[in-house]
Each structure stands twice: as C-alpha cells, then as structure tokens.
Protein backbone atom coordinates (compact mmCIF):
# COMPACT_ATOMS: atom_id res chain seq x y z
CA UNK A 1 -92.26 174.27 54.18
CA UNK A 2 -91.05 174.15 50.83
CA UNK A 3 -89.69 170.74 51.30
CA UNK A 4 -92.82 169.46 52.47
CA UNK A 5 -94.63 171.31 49.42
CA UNK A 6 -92.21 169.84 46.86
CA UNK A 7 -93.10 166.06 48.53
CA UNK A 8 -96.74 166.48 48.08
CA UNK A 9 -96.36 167.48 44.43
CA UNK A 10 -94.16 164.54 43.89
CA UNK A 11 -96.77 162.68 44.79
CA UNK A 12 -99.28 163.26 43.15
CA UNK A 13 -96.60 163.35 40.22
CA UNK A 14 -95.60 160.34 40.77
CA UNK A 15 -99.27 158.93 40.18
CA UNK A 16 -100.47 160.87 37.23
CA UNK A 17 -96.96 159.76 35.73
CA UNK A 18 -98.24 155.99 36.49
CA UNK A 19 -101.75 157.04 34.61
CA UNK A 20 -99.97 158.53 32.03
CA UNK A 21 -98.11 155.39 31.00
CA UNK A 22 -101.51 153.87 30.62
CA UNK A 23 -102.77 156.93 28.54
CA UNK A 24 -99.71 156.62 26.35
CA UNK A 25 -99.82 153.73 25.43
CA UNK A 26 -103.32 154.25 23.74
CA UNK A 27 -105.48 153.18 26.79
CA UNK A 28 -108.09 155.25 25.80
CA UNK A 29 -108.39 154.42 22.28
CA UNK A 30 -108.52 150.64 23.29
CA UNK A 31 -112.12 151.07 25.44
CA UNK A 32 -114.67 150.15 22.97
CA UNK A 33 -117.40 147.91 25.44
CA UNK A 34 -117.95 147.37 29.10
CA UNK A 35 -115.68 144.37 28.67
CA UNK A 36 -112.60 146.38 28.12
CA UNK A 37 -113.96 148.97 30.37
CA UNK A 38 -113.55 147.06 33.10
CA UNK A 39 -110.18 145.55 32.21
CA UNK A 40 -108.94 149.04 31.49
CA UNK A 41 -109.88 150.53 34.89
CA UNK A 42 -108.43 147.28 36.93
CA UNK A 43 -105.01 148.16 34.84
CA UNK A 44 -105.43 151.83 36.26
CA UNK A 45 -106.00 150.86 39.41
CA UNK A 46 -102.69 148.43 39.54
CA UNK A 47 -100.82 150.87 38.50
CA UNK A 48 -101.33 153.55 41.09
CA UNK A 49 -101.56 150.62 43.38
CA UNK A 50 -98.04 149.70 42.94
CA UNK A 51 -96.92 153.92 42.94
CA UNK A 52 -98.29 153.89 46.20
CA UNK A 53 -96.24 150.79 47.20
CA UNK A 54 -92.92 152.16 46.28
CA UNK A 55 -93.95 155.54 47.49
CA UNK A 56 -94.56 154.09 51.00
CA UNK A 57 -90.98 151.85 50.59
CA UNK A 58 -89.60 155.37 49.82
CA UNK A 59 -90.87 156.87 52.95
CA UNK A 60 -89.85 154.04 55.23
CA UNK A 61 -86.61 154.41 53.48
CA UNK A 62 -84.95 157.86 55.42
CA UNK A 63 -83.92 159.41 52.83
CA UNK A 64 -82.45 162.60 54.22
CA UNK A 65 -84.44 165.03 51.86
CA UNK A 66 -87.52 163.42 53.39
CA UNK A 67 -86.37 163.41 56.75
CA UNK A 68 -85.23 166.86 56.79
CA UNK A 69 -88.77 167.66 55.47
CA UNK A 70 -91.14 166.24 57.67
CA UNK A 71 -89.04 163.95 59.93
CA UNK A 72 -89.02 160.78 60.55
CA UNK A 73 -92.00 159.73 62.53
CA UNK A 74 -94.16 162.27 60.27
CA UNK A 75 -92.95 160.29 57.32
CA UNK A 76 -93.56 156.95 58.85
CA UNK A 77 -97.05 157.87 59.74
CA UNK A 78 -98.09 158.98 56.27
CA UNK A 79 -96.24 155.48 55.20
CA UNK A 80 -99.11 153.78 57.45
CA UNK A 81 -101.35 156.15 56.06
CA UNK A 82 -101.15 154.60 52.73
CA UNK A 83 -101.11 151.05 53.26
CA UNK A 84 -105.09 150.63 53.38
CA UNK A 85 -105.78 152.63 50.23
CA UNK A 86 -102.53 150.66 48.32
CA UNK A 87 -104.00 147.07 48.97
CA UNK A 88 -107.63 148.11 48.68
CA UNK A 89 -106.36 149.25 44.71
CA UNK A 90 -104.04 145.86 44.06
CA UNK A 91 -107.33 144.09 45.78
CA UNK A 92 -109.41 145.40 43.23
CA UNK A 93 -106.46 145.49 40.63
CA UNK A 94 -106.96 141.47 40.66
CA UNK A 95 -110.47 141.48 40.79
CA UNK A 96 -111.54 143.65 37.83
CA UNK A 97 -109.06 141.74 35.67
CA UNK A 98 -110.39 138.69 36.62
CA UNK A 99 -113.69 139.87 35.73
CA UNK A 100 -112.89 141.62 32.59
CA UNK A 101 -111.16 139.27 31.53
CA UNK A 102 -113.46 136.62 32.31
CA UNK A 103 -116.46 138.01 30.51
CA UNK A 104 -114.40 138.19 27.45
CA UNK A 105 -113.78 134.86 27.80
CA UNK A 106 -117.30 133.61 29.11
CA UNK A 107 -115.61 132.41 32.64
CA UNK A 108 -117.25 133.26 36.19
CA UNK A 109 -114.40 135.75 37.82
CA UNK A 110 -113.33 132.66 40.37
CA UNK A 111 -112.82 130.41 37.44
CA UNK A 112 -110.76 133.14 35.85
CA UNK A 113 -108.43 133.45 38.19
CA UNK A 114 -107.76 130.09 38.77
CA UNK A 115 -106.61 130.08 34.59
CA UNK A 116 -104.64 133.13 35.04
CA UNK A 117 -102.88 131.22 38.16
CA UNK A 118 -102.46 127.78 36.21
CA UNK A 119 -101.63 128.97 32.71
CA UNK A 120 -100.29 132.46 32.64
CA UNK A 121 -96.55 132.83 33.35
CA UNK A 122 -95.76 134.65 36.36
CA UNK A 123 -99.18 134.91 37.69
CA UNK A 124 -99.30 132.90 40.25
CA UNK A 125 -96.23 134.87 42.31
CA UNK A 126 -99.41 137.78 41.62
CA UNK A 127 -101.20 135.84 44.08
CA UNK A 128 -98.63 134.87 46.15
CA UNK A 129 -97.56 139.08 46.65
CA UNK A 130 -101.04 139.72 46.85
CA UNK A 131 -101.39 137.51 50.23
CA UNK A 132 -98.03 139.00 51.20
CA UNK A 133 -99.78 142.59 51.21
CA UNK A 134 -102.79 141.46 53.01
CA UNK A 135 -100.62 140.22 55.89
CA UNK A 136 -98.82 143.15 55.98
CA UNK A 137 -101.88 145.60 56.51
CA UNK A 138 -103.39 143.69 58.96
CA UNK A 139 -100.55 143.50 61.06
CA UNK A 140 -100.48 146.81 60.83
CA UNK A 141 -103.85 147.51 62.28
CA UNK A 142 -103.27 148.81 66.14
CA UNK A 143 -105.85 146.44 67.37
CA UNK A 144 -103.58 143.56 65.77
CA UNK A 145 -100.42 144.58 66.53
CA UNK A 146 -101.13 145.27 70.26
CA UNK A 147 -102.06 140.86 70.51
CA UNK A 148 -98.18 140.10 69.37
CA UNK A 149 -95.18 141.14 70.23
CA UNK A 150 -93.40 143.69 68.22
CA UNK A 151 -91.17 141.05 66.74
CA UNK A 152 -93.73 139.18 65.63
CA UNK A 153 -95.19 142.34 63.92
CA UNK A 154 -91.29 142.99 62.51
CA UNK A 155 -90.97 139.90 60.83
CA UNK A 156 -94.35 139.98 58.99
CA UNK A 157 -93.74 143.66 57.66
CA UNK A 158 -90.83 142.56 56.50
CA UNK A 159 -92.66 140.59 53.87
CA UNK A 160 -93.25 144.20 52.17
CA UNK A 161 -90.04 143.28 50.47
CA UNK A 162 -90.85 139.85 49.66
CA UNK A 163 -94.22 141.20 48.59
CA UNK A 164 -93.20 143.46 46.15
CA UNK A 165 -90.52 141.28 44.51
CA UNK A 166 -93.00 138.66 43.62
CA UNK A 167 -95.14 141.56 41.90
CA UNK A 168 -92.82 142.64 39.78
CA UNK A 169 -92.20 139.51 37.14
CA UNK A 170 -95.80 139.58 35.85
CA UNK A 171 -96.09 143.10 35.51
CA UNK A 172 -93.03 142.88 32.62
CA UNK A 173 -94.57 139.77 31.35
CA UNK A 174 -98.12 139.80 31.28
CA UNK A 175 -99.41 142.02 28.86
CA UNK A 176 -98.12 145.03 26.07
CA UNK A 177 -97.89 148.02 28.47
CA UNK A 178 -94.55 147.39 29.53
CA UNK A 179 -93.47 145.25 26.69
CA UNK A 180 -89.85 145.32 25.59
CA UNK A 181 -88.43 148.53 23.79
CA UNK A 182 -91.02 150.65 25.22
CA UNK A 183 -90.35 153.98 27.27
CA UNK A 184 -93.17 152.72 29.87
CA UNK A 185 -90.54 150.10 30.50
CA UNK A 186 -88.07 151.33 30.85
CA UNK A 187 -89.90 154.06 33.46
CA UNK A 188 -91.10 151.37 35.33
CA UNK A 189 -87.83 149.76 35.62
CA UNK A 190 -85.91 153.26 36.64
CA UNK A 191 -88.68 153.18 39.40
CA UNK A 192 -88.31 149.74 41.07
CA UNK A 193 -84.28 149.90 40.63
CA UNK A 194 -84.01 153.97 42.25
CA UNK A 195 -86.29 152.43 44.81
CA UNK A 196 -84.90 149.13 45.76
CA UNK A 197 -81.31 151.17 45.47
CA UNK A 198 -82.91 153.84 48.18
CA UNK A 199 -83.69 151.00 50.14
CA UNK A 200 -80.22 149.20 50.45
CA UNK A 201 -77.84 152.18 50.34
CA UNK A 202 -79.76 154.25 53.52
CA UNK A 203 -81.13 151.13 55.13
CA UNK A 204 -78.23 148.82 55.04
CA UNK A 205 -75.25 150.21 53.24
CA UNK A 206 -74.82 153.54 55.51
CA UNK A 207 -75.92 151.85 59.42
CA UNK A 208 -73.00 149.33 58.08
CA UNK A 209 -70.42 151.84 57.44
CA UNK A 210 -71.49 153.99 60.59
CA UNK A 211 -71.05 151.05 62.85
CA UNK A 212 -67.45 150.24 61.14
CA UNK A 213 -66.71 154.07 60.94
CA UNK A 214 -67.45 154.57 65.03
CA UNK A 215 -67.27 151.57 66.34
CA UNK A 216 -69.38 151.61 69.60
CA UNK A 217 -68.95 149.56 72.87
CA UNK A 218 -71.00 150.11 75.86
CA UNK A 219 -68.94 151.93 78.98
CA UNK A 220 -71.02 150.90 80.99
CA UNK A 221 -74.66 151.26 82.16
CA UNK A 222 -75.83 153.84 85.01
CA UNK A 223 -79.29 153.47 86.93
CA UNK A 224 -80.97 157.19 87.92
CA UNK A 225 -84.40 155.97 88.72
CA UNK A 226 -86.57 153.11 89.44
CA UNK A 227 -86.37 151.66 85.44
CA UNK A 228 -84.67 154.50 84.36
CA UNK A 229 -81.02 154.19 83.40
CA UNK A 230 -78.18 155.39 80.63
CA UNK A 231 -75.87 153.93 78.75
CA UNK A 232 -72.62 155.22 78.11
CA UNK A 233 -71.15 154.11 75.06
CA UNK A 234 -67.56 155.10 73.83
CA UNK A 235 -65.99 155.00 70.27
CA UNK A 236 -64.23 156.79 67.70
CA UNK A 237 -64.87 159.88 64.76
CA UNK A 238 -67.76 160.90 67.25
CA UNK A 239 -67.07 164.47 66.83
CA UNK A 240 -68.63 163.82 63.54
CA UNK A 241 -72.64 162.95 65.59
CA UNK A 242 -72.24 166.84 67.19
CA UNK A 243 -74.54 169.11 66.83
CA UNK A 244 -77.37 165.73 66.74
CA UNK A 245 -78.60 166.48 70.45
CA UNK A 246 -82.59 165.51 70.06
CA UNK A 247 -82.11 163.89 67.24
CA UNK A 248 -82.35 160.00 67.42
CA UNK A 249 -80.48 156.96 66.35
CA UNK A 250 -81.65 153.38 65.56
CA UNK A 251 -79.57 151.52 68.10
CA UNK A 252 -78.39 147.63 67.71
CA UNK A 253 -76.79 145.68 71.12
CA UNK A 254 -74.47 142.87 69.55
CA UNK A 255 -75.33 140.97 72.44
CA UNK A 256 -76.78 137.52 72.34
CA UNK A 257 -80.57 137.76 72.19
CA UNK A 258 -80.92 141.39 71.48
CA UNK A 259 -78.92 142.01 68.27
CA UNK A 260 -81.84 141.79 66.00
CA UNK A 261 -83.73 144.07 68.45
CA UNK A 262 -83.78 148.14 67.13
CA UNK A 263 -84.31 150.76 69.63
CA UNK A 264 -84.97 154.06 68.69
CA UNK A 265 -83.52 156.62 71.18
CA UNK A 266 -82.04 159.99 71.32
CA UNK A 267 -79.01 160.97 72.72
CA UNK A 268 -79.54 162.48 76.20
CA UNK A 269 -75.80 164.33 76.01
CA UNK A 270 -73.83 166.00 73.03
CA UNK A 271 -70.68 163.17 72.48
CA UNK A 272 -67.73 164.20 74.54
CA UNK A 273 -64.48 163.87 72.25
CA UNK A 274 -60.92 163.66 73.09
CA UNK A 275 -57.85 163.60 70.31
CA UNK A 276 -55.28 161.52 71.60
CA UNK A 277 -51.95 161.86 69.72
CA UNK A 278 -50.00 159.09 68.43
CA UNK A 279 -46.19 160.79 67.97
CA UNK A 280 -44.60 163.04 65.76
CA UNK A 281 -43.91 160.18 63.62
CA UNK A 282 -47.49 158.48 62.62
CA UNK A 283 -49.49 161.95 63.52
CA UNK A 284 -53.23 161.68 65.27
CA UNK A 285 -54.99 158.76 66.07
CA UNK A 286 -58.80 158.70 65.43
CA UNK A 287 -60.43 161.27 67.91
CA UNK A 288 -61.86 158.81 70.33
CA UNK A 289 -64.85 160.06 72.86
CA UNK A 290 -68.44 159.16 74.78
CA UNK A 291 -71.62 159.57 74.36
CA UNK A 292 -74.96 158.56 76.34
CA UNK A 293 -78.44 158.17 75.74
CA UNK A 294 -81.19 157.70 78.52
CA UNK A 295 -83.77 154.60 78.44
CA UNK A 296 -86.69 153.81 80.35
CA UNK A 297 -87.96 150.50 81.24
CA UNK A 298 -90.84 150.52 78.85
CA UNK A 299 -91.48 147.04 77.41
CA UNK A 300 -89.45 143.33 77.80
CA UNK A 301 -86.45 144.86 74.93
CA UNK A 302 -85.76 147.62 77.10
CA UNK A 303 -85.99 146.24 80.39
CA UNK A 304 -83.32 144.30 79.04
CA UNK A 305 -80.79 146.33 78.33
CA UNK A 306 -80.04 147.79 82.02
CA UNK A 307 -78.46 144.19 81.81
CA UNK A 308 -76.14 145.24 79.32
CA UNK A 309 -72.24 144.59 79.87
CA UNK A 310 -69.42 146.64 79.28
CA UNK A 311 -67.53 145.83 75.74
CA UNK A 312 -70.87 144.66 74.11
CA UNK A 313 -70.34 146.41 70.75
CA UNK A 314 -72.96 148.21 69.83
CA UNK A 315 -74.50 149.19 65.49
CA UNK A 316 -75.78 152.45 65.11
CA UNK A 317 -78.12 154.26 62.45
CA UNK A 318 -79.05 157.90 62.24
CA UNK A 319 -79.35 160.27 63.28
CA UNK A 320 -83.12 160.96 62.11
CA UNK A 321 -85.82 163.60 62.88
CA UNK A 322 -86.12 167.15 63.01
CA UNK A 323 -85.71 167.65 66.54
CA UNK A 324 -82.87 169.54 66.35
CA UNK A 325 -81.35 172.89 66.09
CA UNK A 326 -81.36 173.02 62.15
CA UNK A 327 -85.14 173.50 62.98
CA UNK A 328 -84.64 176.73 64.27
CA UNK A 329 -86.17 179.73 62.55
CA UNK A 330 -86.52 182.19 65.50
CA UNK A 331 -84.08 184.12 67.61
CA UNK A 332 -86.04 182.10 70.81
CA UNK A 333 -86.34 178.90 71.91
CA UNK A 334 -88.77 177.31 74.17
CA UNK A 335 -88.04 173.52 75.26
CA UNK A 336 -90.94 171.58 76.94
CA UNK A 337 -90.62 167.43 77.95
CA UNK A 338 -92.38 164.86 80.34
CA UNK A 339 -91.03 162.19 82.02
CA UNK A 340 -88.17 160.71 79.94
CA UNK A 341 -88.69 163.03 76.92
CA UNK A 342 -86.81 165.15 78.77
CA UNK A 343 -83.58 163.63 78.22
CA UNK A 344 -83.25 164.75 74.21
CA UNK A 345 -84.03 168.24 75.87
CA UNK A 346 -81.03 167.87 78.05
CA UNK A 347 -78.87 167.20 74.93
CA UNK A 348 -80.49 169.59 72.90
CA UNK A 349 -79.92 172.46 75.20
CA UNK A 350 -76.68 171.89 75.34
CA UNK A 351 -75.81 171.91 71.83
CA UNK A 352 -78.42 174.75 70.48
CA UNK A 353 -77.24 178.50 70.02
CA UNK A 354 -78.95 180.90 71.89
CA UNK A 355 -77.87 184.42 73.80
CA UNK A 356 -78.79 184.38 77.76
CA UNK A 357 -81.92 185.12 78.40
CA UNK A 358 -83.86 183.91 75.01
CA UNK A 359 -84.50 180.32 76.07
CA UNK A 360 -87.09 179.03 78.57
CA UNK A 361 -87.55 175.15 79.55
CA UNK A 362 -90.65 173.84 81.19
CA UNK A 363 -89.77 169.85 82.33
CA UNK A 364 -93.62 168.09 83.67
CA UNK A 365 -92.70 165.24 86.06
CA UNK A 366 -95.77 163.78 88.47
CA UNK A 367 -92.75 164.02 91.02
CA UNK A 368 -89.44 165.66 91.33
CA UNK A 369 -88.24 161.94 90.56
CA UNK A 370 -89.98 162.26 87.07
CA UNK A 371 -87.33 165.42 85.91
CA UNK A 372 -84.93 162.99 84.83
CA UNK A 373 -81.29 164.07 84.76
CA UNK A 374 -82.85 167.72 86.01
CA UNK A 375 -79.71 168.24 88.12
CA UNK A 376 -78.16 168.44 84.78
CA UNK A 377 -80.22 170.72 82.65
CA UNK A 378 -80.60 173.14 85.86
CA UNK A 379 -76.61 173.60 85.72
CA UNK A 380 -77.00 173.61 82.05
CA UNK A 381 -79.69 176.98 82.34
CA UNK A 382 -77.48 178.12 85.11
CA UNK A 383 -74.41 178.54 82.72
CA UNK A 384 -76.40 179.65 79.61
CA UNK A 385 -78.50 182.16 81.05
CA UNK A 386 -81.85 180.08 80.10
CA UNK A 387 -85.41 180.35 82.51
CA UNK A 388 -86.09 176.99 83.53
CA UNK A 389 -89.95 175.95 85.36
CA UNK A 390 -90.33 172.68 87.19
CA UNK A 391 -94.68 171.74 86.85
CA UNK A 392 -94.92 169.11 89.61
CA UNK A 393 -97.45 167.03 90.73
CA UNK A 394 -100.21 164.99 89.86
CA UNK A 395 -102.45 165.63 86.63
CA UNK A 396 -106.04 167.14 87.24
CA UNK A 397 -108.64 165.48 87.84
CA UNK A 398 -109.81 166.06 84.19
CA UNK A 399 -106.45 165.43 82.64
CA UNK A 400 -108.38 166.22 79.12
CA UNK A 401 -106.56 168.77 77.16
CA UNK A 402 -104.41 169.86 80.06
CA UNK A 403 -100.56 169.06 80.00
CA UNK A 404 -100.02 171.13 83.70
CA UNK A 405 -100.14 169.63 87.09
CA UNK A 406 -103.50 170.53 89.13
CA UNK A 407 -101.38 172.84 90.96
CA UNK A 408 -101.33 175.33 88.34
CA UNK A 409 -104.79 175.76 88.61
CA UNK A 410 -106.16 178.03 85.55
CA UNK A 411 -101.95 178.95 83.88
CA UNK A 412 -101.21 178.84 80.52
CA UNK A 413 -98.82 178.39 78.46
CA UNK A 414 -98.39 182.05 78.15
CA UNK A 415 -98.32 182.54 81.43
CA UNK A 416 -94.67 181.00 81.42
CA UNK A 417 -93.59 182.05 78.13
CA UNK A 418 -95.49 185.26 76.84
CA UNK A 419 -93.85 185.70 74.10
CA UNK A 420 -93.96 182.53 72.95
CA UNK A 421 -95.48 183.16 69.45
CA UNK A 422 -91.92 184.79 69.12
CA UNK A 423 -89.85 181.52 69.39
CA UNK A 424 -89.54 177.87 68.11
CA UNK A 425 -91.03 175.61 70.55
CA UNK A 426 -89.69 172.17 70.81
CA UNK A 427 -91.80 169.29 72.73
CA UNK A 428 -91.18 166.15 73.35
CA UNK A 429 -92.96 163.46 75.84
CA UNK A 430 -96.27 161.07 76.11
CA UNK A 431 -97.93 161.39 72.50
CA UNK A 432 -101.15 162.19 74.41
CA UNK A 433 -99.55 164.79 76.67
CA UNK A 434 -97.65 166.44 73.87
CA UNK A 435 -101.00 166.75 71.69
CA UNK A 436 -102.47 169.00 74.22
CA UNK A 437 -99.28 171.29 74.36
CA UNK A 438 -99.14 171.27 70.74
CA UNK A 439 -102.58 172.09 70.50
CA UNK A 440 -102.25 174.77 73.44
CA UNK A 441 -99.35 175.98 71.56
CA UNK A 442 -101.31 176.78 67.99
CA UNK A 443 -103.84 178.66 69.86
CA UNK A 444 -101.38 180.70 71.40
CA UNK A 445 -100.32 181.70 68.20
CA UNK A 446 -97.52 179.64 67.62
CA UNK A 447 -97.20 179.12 63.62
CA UNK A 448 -96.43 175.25 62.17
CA UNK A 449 -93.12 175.71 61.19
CA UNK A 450 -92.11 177.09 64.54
CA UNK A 451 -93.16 173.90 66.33
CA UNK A 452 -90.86 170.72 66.45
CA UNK A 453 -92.06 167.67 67.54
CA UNK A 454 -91.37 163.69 67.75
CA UNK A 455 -93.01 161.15 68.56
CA UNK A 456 -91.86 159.64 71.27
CA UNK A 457 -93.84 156.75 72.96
CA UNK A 458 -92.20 154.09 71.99
C-alpha cells in the first residue's frame, strides 16, 4: 500500500511540477487580455499533456518499483486509462494556441495554423506527433482493436515512440519557457532523457541480457488437452527465475514467423536445475535446468506454437506481476483458478511457504478435463498438507455474479474456506469469472491488500 500511495503522489507531483514551470517563469504576470488568456491556458494544457505522455511511457515501461506496486496489468490499465485525457489536452494544446495566437495576429485559427506549420521551425513535426497520438488512441479503443489483428494494433502503438520524438524539437524551440540556460530546461530535458533511458534499459537492454544470460531452447512441446499443451524449455542460470511461480514472462519463439510475436505466460512449474561439474581443473559449469509453462489455444499466435520444434531458441522478459509469494502478508493462503489459470497456481503452490494445513485450493473446470495439470497439484496438496476442492460442472443458468458450478446450489465462498478473511487469496482465470470471486471475496471480508490478482485473458 505504501508503494501504491507514493505512485499516486508522484503523480500528481509530477503535474503540478509541469504547472509550476509555467508559474515560474512569470506566467501569471504575463496575462493581461483574453488574448494572452487563451494562449496562456493552451501552454498549460501542453504541458500536463505531455506529463501525462511520459507518465503513461513510464508505466508501460516495468519498472520494478511500479510493478512491485500495483503489477503489471494494474499498471498497464491505468496506462490506457490516460491516453483519452493526454490527447484530448495536446488536442486542445494546438487549438488554443492557434487561436490565441491568431487573434493577436488578426488570423482565423485554421489560417493560423497553417503559418505556424509553414513558417515556424519545428512546427510542423507538432502536427505530424499530433496525428501520431490520434492513431494511437483510437487503436486503442476496444471496439477498434477487436476489427484488426493484434499486430496490426502493435505496430500502430508503437508510433507512441515516434509520436513523442517528433514533439519534442518544438517544445525547446518555439517559445521562452524552455529557452536555453533556464532551470525549466533543463527539468524538461532530465524528464524526456530519465524516461526514454527507463524505456531502453527495462524494455530492451535487460530481455537482451536475460535471453544471452539463459539462453532458452524449446525441449520439446507436450499436448494435455484438446488445444491445451506445454512447452518445456531448457537452459542455463535458471536457478536464478525460482521462487517466480505465478509470475509471468514476455516470451519470444526465434522461429520463422513468430519471432516478433510476444506472449505473455506464466510458468506452470518452478525451473528444475541441475549443476553439472566440469573437473577439478576448470570447476562448475553453468547450472543448466527446465522449466515449462502451459498454453492454450486461444487465438492464431498461440495455436501456433503447439507447432513449435525442439532447438527453436527461445527470448525471454520478466518476470512481471504480483502474483507471487512476495505478496503474502498472512500466515494462510487460499489459491482459486479456472480453466487454464490454473496452471500459475500449480507453480505457485509449489514454490510458496506454508505449514500443512494453512492452504486451501479451489480449481473451477466445466469438466474434470478443464483442471488442467490437476493430477499434479493433487500430488502437490497431497505432499504439503494443503485442502484442495474440485467445483465441476456447468455454470448456472444465471451465470451473473456466480463463479460456482450449478451444482453447488446456494455455497459460498465461506463455505469452503471460513476463515478466509484470515488469509491472502490468490485468483487467477476468465477476467469475468475472476470479478465475481473477487467481488465475493471483499464481501466476505477479505481486505485489498490480501487479494492478488492478474489479468489473465489474453
């Protein structure tokens, strides 16, 4: 929580500091009519326009601080959050300067902004980022995306980058507030370099080095159900992912037509590691071991990958989220998944502390075919003293707000785990599904910061 508590007030930091370089720079002082009125609130409005920007490339960055606060998902979904109010601020950024500046000049606000693009340096890459933005957010709209395919989508929010480099030469050469030998310069420039540096170092520079450092090939691949199947990968220094059971990677196939494709998936078993040794002479070799994660046929990129062959070496990034046992802030532990959310259970079982007898795990399948890899978390309870429920069957016939089977009739959540208020609860499954156990959860009693949840429909 205090995490969380110290990212809001960064925030809102962050955009009185962009305010304040207005209001130093004797913004008030330089309102005298409605003409500069209006050019001093479009200024304003740029400027915590462009906060928001980097504060959303921040967030999309996974940072660790940020995705030990919140987690990843959480911090991607407040990134989408602010897209609509960022571009509706540049939007009218542009179109109060165009009028302010027109009526000092006596020009209509079209006619404007056609001088500002044909005589003022640097402007017209304004209008170029400004396009770049509106493509962005309305790719982003779900009733958009869901008409292309998610590369399609990819590409254009990629422009984000593109967008906010051709923004930045106009705001150091258009105008005194960040003019040369100024602090507000030199603020402004700390801001895009710490953020373009966040970018490349935990976006690029570290899924590099993890892919040298571990060097993943796929085993091979296993099938468990009808579009259901794991991949075994094996590589080296993997004693150094333990402990991430729940917690997902960003995973890269270097195989032709799928290496630009990123799957986000969890591992479905803590990495098995063996140390091989080399001789007395030249000492240990790199610890070499396995590990597995568990996909279902959900979409054309993941369909794909049951055709995966062994030796295709595989990039990694991660791990992310907060679906893991650093969560933990109770004694108990209650694990609940649905159909393949169950398999970051399996691997989070198996790597989270807990005495026998103070964990309980409820798996929801529409058919014993649905508890995927089940054999394996029933041995798991079995040797770790943990309660484990099966909830079969088909949903009710008014599925709304109800994550049980019919079969259970008028049982709670309580009725399986009374003292579940007592315990940190970990869900994962169907976002729908998981809303209603997260919901059923908080009226149980169940405080916020005992709950741990992830997305997980993609």
């Amino acid at each position: 929580m205090f995490r969380t508590d110290m990212l809001t007030v960064a925030l809102w930091a962050s955009l009185a500091a962009a305010l304040a370089l207005w209001l130093a720079d004797g913004g008030v002082s330089s309102v005298g009519n409605v003409t500069q009125a209006v050019t001093a609130v479009g200024i304003l409005v740029g400027l915590a326009g462009m906060d928001l920007v980097f504060l959303m490339l921040l967030l999309a960055a996974r940072l660790p601080f940020v995705d030990g606060a919140v987690g990843h998902d959480r911090a991607l979904k407040f990134h989408r959050k602010l897209g609509k109010p960022a571009l509706y601020l540049l939007l009218a950024h542009g179109l109060l300067l165009a009028i302010g500046y027109g009526m000092a000049e006596g020009l209509d606000p079209v006619s404007e902004a056609i001088a500002l693009w044909v005589l003022v340096p640097d402007m017209w890459l304004a209008f170029v980022s400004m396009a770049l933005f509106i493509a962005v957010v309305v790719t982003s709209l779900v009733a958009v995306r869901r008409r292309f395919p998610y590369e399609f989508w990819y590409f254009v929010h990629l422009l984000t980058y593109l967008a906010v480099a051709a923004a930045l030469p106009h705001q150091f050469s258009v105008g005194g507030l960040f003019a040369e030998g100024t602090w507000q310069r030199w603020y402004w420039l700390f801001l895009c370099i710490a953020t373009g540096s966040a970018l490349a170092w935990f976006r690029v520079a570290q899924p590099v080095m993890a892919t040298f450092r571990h060097q993943l090939t796929v085993r091979r691949v296993v099938r468990l159900a009808p579009g259901v199947f794991s991949i075994e990968m094996s590589g080296l220094r993997l004693n150094e992912l333990s402990g991430s059971g729940g917690r997902f990677f960003v995973w890269r196939f270097l195989a032709p037509g799928m290496w630009w494709q990123a799957h986000p998936f969890s591992l479905s078993a803590e990495p098995q590691v063996v140390t091989q040794s080399a001789g007395p002479s030249s000492g240990l070799l790199p610890q070499q071991g396995s590990l597995r994660i568990t996909v279902r046929n959900l979409g054309r990129g993941s369909a794909r990958l049951a055709s995966l062959r062994p030796g295709t070496k595989v990039s990694m990034e991660g791990p992310y989220g907060v679906f893991s046992t650093a969560a933990r802030s109770r004694e108990r532990v209650v694990m609940i998944g649905a159909g393949i959310g169950i398999t970051p259970l399996r691997a989070l079982l198996e790597s989270t502390p807990f005495a026998p007898g103070q964990a309980t795990v409820l798996l929801r399948g529409s058919s014993a075919d649905e508890l995927f890899l089940g054999d394996e978390i029933l041995e798991l309870c079995r040797k770790r003293g943990a309660t484990l429920f099966h909830l079969i069957g088909p949903r009710s016939a008014n599925p709304q707000g109800t994550w049980l089977p019919a079969s259970a009739g008028a049982s709670r959540l309580r009725d399986f785990v009374p003292d579940i208020t007592e315990a940190d609860v970990y869900i994962c499954g169907p976002s729908a599904w998981a809303r209603n156990v997260l919901a059923e959860a908080k009226s149980a009693g169940v405080r916020e910061e005992q709950l741990h949840y992830e997305r997980f429909d993609w």
